[in-house]
C-alpha atoms as a PDB file:
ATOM      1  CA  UNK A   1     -95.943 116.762  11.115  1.00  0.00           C
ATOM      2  CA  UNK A   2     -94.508 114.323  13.711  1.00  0.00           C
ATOM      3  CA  UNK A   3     -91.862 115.392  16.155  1.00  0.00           C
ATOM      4  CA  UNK A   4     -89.513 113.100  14.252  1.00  0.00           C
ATOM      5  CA  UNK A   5     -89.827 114.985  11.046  1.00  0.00           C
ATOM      6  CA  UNK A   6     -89.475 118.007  12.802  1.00  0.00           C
ATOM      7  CA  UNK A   7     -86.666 116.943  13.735  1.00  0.00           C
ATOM      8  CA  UNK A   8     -85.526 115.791  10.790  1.00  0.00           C
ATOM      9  CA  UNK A   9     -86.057 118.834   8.902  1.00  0.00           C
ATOM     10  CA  UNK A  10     -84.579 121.464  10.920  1.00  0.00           C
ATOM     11  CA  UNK A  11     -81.412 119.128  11.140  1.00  0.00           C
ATOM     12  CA  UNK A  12     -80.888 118.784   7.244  1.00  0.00           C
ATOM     13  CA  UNK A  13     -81.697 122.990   6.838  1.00  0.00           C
ATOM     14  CA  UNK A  14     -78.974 123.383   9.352  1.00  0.00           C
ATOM     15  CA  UNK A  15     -76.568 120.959   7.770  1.00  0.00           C
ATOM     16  CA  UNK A  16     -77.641 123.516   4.366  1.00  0.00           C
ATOM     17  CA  UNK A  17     -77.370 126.317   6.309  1.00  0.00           C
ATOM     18  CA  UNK A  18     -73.408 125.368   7.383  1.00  0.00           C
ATOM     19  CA  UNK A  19     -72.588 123.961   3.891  1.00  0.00           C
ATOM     20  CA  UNK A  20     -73.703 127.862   1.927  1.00  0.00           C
ATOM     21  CA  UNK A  21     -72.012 129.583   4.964  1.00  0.00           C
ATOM     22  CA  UNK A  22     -69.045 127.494   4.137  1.00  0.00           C
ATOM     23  CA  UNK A  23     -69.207 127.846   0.168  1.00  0.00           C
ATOM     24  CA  UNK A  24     -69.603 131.764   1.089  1.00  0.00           C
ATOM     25  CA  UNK A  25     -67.158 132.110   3.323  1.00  0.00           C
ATOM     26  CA  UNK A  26     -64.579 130.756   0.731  1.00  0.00           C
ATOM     27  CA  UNK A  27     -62.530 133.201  -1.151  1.00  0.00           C
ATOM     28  CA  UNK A  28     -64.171 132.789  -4.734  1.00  0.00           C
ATOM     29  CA  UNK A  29     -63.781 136.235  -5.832  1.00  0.00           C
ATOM     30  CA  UNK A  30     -60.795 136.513  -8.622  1.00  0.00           C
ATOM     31  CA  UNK A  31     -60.574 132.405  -7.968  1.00  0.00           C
ATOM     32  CA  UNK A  32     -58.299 130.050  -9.464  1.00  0.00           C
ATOM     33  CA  UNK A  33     -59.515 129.952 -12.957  1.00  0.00           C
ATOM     34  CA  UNK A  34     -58.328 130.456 -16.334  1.00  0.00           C
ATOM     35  CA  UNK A  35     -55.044 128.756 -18.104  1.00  0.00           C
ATOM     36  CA  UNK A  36     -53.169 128.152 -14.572  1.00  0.00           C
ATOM     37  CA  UNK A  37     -55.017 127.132 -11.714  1.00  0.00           C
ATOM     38  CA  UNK A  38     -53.943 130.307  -9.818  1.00  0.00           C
ATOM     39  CA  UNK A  39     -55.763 133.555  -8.127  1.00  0.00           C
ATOM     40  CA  UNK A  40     -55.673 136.588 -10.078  1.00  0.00           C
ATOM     41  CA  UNK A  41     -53.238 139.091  -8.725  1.00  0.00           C
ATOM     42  CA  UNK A  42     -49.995 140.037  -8.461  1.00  0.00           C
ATOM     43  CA  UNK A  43     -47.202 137.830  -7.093  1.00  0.00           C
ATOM     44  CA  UNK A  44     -43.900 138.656  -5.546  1.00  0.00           C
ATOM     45  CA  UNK A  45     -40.861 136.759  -5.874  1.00  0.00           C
ATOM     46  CA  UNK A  46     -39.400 134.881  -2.701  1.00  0.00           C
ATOM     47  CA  UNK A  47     -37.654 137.585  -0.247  1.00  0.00           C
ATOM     48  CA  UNK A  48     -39.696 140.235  -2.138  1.00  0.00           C
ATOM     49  CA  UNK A  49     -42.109 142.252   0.879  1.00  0.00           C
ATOM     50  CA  UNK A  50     -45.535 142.735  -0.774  1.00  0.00           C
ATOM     51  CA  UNK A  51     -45.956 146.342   0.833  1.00  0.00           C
ATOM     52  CA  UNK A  52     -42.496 147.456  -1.301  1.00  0.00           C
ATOM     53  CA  UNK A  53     -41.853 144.623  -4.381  1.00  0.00           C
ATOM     54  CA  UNK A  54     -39.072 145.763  -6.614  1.00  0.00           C
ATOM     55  CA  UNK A  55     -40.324 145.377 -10.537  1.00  0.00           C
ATOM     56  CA  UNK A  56     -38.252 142.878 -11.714  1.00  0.00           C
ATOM     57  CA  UNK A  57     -39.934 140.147  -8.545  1.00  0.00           C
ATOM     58  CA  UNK A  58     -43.262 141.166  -9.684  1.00  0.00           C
ATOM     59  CA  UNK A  59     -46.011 139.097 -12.198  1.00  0.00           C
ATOM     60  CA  UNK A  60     -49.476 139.748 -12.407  1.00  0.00           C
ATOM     61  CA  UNK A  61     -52.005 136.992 -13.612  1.00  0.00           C
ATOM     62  CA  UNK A  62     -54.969 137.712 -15.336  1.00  0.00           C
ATOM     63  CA  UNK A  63     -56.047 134.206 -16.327  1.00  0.00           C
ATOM     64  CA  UNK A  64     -55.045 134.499 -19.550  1.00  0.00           C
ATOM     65  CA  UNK A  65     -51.145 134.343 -18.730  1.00  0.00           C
ATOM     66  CA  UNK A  66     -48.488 136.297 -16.856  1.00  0.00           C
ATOM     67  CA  UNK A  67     -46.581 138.934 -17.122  1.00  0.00           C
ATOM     68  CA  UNK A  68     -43.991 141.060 -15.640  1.00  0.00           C
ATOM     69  CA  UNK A  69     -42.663 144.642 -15.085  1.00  0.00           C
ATOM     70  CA  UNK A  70     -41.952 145.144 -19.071  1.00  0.00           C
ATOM     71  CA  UNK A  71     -44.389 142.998 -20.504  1.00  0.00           C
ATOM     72  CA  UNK A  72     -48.031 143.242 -20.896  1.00  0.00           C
ATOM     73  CA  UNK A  73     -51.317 141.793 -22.904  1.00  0.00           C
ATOM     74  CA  UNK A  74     -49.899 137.924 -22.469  1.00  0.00           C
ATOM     75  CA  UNK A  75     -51.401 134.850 -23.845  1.00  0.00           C
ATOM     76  CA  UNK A  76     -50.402 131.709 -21.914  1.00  0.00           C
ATOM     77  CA  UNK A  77     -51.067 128.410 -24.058  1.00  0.00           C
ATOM     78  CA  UNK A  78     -50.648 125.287 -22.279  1.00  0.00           C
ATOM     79  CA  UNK A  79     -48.249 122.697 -24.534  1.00  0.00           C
ATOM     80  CA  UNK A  80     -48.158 119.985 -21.614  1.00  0.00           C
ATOM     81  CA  UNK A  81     -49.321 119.320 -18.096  1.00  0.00           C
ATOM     82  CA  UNK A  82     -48.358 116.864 -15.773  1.00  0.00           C
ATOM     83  CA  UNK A  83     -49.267 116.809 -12.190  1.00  0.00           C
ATOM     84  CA  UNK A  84     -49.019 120.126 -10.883  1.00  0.00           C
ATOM     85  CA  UNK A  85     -46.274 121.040 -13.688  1.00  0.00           C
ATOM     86  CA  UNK A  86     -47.092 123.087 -16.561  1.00  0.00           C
ATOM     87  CA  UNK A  87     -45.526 124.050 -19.867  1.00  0.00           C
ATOM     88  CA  UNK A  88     -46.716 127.005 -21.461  1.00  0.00           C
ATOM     89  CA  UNK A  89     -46.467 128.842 -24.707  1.00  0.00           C
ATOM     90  CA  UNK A  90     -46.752 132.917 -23.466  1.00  0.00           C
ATOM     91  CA  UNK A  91     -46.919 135.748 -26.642  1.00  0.00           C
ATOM     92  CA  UNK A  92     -46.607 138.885 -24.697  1.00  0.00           C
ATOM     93  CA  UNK A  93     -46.160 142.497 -25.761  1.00  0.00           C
ATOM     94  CA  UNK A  94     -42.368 143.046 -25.150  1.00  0.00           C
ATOM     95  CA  UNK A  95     -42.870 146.410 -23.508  1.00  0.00           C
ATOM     96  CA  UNK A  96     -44.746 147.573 -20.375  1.00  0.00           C
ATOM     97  CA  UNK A  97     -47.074 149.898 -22.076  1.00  0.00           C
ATOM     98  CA  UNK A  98     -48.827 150.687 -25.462  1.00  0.00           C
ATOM     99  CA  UNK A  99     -47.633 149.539 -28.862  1.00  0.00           C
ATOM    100  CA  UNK A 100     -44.843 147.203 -29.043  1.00  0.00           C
ATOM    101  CA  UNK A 101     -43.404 143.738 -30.661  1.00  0.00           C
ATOM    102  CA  UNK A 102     -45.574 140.334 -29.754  1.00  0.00           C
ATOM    103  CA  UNK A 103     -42.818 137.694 -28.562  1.00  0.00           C
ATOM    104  CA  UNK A 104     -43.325 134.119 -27.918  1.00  0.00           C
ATOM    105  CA  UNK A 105     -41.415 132.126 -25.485  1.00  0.00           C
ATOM    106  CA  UNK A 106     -41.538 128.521 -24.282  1.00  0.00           C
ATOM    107  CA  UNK A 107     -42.134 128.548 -20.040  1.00  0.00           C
ATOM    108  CA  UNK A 108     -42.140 126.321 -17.226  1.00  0.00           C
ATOM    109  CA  UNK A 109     -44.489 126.802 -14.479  1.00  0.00           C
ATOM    110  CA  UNK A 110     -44.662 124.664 -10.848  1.00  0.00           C
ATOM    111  CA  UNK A 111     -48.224 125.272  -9.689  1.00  0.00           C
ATOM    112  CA  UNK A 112     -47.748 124.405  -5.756  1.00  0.00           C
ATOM    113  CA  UNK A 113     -51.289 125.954  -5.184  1.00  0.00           C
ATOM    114  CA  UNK A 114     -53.491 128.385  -6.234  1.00  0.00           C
ATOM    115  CA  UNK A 115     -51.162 131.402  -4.418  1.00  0.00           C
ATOM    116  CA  UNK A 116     -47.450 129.851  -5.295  1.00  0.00           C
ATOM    117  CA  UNK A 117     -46.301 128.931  -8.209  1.00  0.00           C
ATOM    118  CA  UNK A 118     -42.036 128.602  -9.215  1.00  0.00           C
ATOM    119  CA  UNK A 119     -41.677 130.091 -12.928  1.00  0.00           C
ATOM    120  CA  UNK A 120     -38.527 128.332 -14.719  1.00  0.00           C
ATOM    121  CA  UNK A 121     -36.521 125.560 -13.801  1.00  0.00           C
ATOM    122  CA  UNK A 122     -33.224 124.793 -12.597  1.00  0.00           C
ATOM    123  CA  UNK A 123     -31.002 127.734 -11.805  1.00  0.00           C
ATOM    124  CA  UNK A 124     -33.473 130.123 -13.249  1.00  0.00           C
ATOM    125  CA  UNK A 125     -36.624 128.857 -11.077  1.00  0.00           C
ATOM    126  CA  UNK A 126     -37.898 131.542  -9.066  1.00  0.00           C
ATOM    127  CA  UNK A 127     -40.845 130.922  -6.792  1.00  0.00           C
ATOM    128  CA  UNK A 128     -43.506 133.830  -6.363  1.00  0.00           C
ATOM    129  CA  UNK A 129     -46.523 134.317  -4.204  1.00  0.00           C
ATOM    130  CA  UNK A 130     -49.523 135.646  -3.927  1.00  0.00           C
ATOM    131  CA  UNK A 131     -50.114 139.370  -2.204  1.00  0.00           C
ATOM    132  CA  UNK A 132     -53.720 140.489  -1.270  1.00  0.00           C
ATOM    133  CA  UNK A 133     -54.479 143.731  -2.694  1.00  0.00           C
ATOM    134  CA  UNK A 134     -54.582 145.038   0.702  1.00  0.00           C
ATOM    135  CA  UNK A 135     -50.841 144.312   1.180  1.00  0.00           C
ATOM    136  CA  UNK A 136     -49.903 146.281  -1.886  1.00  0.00           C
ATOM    137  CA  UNK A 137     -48.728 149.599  -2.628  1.00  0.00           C
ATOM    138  CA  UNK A 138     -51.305 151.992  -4.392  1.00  0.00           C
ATOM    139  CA  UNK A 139     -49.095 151.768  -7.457  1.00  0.00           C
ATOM    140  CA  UNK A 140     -50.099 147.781  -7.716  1.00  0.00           C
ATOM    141  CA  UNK A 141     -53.710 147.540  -6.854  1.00  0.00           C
ATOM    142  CA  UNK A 142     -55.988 147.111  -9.425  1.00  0.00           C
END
């Protein structure tokens, strides 16, 4: 093998080598996937402290939709999406544990990225973000 191809070849296994410790290095574990584009977790409202939230500024998402203190088991459908806007059909169970009535309601979500999102619009818009699970108190971590 020439000196050139050498050369060659240890410069495209170190371009590889950067790329994978880049792709590894991202934070792919409970990604952005499922009916929103956000990371799995739980989300505090704006002002909340992650370390202390109070109930009623937390939501959790699963992937499969969101839900708060009193709600669990929801089902996110998306009706329309433009941009980075989203409305969503969520059936939750209207209670924060066990048996309980499924309720439907009609939701606008603001994806800004994959760890803020505003849910509602207008007056009622409240912005939330995303908390590691280091942040949290025992009660919240999964």
């Amino acid at each position: 093998m020439s000196r050139s191809t050498v050369s060659l070849v240890v410069r495209s296994l170190s371009l590889g080598i950067l790329l994978a410790a880049s792709v590894a290095s991202a934070d792919t574990s409970s990604s952005a996937r499922g009916v929103l584009p956000l990371k799995h977790g739980v989300f505090v409202s704006k002002g909340q402290s992650c370390a202390d939230p109070a109930n009623a500024g937390i939501k959790h998402y699963d992937g499969k939709g969101v839900h708060g203190s009193a709600t669990h088991l929801c089902l996110a459908t998306v009706i329309e999406h433009k941009g980075n806007h989203y409305t969503v059909d969520q059936s939750c169970i209207d209670t924060p544990a066990g048996d309980g009535p499924r309720v439907t309601a009609r939701e606008n979500v603001t994806v800004h990225d994959a760890r803020n999102f505003t849910w509602g619009t207008g007056d009622k818009a409240v912005r939330y973000r995303y908390c590691p699970e280091s942040q949290l108190p025992d009660w919240l971590r999964q």
